[in-house]
N, C-alpha and C. Protein backbone atom coordinates (compact mmCIF):
# COMPACT_ATOMS: atom_id res chain seq x y z
N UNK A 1 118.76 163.68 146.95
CA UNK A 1 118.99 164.40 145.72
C UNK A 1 119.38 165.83 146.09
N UNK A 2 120.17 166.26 145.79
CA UNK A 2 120.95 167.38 145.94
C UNK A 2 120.55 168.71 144.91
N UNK A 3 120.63 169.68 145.48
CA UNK A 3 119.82 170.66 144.22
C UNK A 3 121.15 172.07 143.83
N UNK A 4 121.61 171.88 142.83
CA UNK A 4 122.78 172.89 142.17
C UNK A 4 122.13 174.70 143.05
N UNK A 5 120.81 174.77 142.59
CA UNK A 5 120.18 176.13 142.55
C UNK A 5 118.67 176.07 142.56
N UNK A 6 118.47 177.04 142.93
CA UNK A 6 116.91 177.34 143.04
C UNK A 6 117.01 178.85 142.04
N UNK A 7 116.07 178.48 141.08
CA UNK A 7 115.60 179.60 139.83
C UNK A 7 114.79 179.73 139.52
N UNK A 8 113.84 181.30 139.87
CA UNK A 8 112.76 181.69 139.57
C UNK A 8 112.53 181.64 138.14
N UNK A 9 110.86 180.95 138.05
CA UNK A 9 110.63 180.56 136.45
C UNK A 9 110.77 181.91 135.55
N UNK A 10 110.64 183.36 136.37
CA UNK A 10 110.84 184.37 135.53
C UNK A 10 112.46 184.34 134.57
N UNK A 11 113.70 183.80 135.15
CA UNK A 11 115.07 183.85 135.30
C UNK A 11 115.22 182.92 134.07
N UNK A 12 114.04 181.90 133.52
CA UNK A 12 114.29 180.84 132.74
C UNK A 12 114.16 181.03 131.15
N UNK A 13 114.33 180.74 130.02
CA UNK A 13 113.98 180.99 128.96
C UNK A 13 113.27 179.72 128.46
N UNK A 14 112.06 180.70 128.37
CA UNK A 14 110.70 179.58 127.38
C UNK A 14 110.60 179.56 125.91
N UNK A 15 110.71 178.06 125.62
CA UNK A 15 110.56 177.94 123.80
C UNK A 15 109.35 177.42 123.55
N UNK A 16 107.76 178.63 122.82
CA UNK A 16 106.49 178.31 122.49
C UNK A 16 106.47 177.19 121.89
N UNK A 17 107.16 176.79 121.18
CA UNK A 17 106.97 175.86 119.82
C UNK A 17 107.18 174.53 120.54
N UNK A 18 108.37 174.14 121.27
CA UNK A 18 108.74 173.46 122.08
C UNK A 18 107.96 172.70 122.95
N UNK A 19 107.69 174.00 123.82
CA UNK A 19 106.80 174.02 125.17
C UNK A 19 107.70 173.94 126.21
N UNK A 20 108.77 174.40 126.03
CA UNK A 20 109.89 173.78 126.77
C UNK A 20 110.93 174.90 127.37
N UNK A 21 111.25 174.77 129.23
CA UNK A 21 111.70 175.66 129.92
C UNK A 21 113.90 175.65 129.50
N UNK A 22 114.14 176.23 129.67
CA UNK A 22 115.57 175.93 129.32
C UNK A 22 116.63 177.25 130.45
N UNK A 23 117.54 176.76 131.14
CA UNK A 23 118.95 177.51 132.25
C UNK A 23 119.85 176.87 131.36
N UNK A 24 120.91 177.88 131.27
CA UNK A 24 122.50 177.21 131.11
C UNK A 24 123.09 176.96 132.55
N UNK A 25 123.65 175.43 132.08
CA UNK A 25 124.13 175.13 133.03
C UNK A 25 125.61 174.92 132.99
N UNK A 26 126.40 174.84 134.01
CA UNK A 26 127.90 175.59 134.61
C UNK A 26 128.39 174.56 133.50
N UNK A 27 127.98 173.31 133.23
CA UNK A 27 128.88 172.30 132.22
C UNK A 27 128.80 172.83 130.78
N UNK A 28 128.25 173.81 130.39
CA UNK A 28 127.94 174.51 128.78
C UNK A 28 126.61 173.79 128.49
N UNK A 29 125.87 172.48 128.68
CA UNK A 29 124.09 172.83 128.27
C UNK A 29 123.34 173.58 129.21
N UNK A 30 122.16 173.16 128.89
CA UNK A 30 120.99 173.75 129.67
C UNK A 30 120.16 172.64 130.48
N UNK A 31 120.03 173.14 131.36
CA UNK A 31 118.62 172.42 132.33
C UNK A 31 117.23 172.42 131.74
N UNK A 32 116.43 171.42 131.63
CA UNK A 32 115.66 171.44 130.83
C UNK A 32 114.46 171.03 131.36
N UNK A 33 113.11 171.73 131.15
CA UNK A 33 111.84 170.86 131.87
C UNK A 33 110.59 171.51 131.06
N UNK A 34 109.60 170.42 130.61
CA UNK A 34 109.23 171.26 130.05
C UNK A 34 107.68 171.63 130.67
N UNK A 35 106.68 172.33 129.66
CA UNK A 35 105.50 173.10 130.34
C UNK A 35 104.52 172.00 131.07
N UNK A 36 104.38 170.78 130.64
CA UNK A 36 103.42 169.77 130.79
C UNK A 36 104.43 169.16 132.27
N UNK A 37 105.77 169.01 132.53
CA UNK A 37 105.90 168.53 133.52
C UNK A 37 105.69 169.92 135.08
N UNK A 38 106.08 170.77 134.44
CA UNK A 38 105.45 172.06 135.66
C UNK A 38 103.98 171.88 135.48
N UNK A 39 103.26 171.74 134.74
CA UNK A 39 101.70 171.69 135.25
C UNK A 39 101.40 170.49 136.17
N UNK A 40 102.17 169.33 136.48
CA UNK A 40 102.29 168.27 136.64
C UNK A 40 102.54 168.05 138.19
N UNK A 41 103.33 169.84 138.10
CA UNK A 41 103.68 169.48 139.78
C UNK A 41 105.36 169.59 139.79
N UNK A 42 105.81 169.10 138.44
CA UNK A 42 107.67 168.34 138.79
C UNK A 42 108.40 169.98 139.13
N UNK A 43 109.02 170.01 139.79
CA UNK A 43 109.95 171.30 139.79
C UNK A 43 111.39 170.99 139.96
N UNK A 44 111.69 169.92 139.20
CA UNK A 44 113.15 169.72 139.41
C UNK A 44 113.76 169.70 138.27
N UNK A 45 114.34 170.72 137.34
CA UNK A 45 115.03 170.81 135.76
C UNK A 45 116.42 169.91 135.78
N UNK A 46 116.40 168.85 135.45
CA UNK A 46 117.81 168.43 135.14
C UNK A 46 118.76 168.46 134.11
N UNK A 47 120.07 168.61 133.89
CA UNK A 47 120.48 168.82 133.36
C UNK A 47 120.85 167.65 132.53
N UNK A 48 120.91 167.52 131.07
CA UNK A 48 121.13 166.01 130.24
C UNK A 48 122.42 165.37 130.15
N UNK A 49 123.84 166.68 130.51
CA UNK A 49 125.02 166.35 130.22
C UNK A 49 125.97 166.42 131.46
N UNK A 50 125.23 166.19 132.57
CA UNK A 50 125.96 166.15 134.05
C UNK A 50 124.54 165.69 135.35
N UNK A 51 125.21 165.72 136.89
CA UNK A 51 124.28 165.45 137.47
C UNK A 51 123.85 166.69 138.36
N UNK A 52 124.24 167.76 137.62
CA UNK A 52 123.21 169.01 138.23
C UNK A 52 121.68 169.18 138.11
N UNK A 53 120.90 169.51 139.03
CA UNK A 53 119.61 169.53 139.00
C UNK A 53 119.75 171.07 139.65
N UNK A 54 118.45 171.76 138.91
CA UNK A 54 117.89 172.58 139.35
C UNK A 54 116.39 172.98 139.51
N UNK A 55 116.24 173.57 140.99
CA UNK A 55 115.17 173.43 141.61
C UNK A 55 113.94 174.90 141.27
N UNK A 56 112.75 174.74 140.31
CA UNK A 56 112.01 175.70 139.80
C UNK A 56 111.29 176.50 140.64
N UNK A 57 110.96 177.83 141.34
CA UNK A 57 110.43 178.56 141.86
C UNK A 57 108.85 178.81 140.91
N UNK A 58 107.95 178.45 141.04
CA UNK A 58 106.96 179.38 140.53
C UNK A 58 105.62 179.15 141.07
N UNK A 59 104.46 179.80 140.14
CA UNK A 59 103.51 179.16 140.53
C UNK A 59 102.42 179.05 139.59
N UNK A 60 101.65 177.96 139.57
CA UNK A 60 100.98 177.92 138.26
C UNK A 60 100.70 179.06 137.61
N UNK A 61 99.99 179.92 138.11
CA UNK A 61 99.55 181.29 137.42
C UNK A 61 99.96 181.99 137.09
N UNK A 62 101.45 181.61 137.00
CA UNK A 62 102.60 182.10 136.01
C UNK A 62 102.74 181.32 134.97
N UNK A 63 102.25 180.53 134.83
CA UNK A 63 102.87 179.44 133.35
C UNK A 63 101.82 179.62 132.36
N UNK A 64 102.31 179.16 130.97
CA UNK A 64 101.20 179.18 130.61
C UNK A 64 100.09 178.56 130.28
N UNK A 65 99.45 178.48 129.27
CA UNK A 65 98.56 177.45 129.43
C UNK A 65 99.21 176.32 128.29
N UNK A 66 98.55 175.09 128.67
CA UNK A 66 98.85 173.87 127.63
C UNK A 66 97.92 173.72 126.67
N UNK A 67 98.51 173.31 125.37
CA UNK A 67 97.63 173.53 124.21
C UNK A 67 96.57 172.61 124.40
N UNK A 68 95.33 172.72 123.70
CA UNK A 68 94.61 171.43 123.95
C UNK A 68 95.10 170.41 123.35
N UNK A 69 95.21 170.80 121.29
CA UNK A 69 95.45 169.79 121.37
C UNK A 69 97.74 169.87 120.50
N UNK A 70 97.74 169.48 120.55
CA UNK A 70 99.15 169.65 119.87
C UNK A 70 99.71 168.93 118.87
N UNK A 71 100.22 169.62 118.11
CA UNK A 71 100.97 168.58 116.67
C UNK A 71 102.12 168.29 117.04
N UNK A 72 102.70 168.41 118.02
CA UNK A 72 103.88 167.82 119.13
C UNK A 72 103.75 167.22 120.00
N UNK A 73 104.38 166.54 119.76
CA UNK A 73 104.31 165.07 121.32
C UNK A 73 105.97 165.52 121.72
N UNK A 74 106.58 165.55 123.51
CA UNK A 74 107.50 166.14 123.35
C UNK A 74 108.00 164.67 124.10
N UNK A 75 109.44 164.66 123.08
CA UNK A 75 110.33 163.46 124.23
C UNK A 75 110.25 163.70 125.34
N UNK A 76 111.43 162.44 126.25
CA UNK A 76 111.84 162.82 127.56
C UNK A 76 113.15 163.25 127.75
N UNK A 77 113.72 163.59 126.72
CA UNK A 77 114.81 164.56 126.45
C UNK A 77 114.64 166.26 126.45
N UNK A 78 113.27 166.35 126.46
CA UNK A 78 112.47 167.36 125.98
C UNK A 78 112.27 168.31 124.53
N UNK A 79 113.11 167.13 123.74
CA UNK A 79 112.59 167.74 121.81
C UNK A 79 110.97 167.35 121.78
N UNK A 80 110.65 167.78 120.44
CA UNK A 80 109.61 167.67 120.25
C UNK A 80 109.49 166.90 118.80
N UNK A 81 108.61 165.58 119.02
CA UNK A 81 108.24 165.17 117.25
C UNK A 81 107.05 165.72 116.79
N UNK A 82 107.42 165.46 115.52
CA UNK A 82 106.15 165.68 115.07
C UNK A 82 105.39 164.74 114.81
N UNK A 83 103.80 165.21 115.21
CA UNK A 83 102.76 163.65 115.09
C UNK A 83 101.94 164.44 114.22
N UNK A 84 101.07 163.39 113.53
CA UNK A 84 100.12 163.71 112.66
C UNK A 84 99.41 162.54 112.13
N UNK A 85 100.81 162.38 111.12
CA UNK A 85 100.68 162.13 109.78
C UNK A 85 100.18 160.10 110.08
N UNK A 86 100.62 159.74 111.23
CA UNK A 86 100.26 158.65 111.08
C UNK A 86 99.15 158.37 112.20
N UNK A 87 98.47 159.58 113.08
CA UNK A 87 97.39 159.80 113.62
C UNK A 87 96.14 159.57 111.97
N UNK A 88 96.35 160.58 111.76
CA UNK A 88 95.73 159.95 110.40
C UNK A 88 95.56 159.18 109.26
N UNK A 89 96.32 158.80 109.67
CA UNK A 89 96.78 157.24 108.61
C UNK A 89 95.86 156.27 109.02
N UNK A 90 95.84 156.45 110.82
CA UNK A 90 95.20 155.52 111.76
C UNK A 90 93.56 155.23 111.24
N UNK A 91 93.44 156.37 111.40
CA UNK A 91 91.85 157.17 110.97
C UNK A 91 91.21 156.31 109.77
N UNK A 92 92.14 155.98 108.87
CA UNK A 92 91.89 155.81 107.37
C UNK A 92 91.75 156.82 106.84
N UNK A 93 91.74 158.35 106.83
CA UNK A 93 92.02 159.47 106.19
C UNK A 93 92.55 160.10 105.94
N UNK A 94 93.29 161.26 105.52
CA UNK A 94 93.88 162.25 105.70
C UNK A 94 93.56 163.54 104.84
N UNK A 95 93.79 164.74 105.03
CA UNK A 95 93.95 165.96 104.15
C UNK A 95 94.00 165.30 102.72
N UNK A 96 95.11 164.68 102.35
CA UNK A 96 95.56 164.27 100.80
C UNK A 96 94.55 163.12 100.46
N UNK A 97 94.15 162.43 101.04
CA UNK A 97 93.26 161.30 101.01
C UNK A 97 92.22 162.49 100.01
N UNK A 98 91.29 163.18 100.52
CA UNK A 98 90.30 163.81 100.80
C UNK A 98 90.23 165.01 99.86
N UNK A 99 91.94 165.22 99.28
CA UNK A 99 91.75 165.82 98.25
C UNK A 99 91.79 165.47 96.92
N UNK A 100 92.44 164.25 97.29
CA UNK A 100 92.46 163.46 96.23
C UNK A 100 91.30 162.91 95.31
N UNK A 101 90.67 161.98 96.60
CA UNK A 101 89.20 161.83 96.23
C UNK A 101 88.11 163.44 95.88
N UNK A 102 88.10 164.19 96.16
CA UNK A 102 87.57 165.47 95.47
C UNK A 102 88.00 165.64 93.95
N UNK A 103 89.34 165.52 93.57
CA UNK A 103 90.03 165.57 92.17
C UNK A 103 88.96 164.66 91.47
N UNK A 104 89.35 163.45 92.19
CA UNK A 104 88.83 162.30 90.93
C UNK A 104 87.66 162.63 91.02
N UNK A 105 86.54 163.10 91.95
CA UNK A 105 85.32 163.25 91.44
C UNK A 105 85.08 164.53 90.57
N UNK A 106 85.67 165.41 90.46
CA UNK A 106 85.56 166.39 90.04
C UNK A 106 86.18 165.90 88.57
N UNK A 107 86.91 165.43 88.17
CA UNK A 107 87.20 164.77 86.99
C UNK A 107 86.24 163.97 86.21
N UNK A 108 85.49 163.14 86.78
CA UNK A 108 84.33 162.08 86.38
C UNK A 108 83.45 163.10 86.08
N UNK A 109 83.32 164.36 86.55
CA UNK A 109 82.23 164.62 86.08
C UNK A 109 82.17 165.67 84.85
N UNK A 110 83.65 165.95 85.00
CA UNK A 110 83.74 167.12 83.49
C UNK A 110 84.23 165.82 82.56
């Protein structure tokens, strides 16, 4: 495996929401990797729209930390979905469940 570049994680642009490292790369996207695969160890950002790879300089105690828990689960594209709604579905509960049932009791009793 062949490596385009070596780029210090300072050189990279981080998206919080994401969790996710991002380089432009020479084809017009970006190299992409995100926070959970650098805690992981991976230091190789590939690029999605060619076979450039680039090789990450850092060291943990530069990154930041991983959420505990997250309302994002991130592809292996590195977007992010959103989870929740059928985490709690799972449950048999939810927020609306819970307010719902509060309404109706609060109704029965006026």
């Amino acid at each position: 495996m062949s490596i385009y570049e070596e780029v210090e994680i300072e050189d990279l642009d981080y998206d919080p929401v994401e969790l996710l490292y991002t380089y432009p790369c020479p084809c017009g996207d970006k190299f992409r990797i995100t926070l959970e695969e650098l805690w992981d160890g991976e230091d190789i950002a590939p690029c999605p729209s060619c076979t450039l790879r680039i090789e990450i300089i850092y060291d943990e105690d530069d990154l930041p930390p991983l959420p505990e828990e997250s309302d994002y689960e991130t592809d292996e594209d590195g977007s992010a979905d959103e989870r929740g709604k059928e985490d709690a579905s799972c449950k048999g509960t939810s927020v609306d469940d819970d307010l719902a049932a509060s309404m109706v009791k609060a109704l029965k009793v006026n």
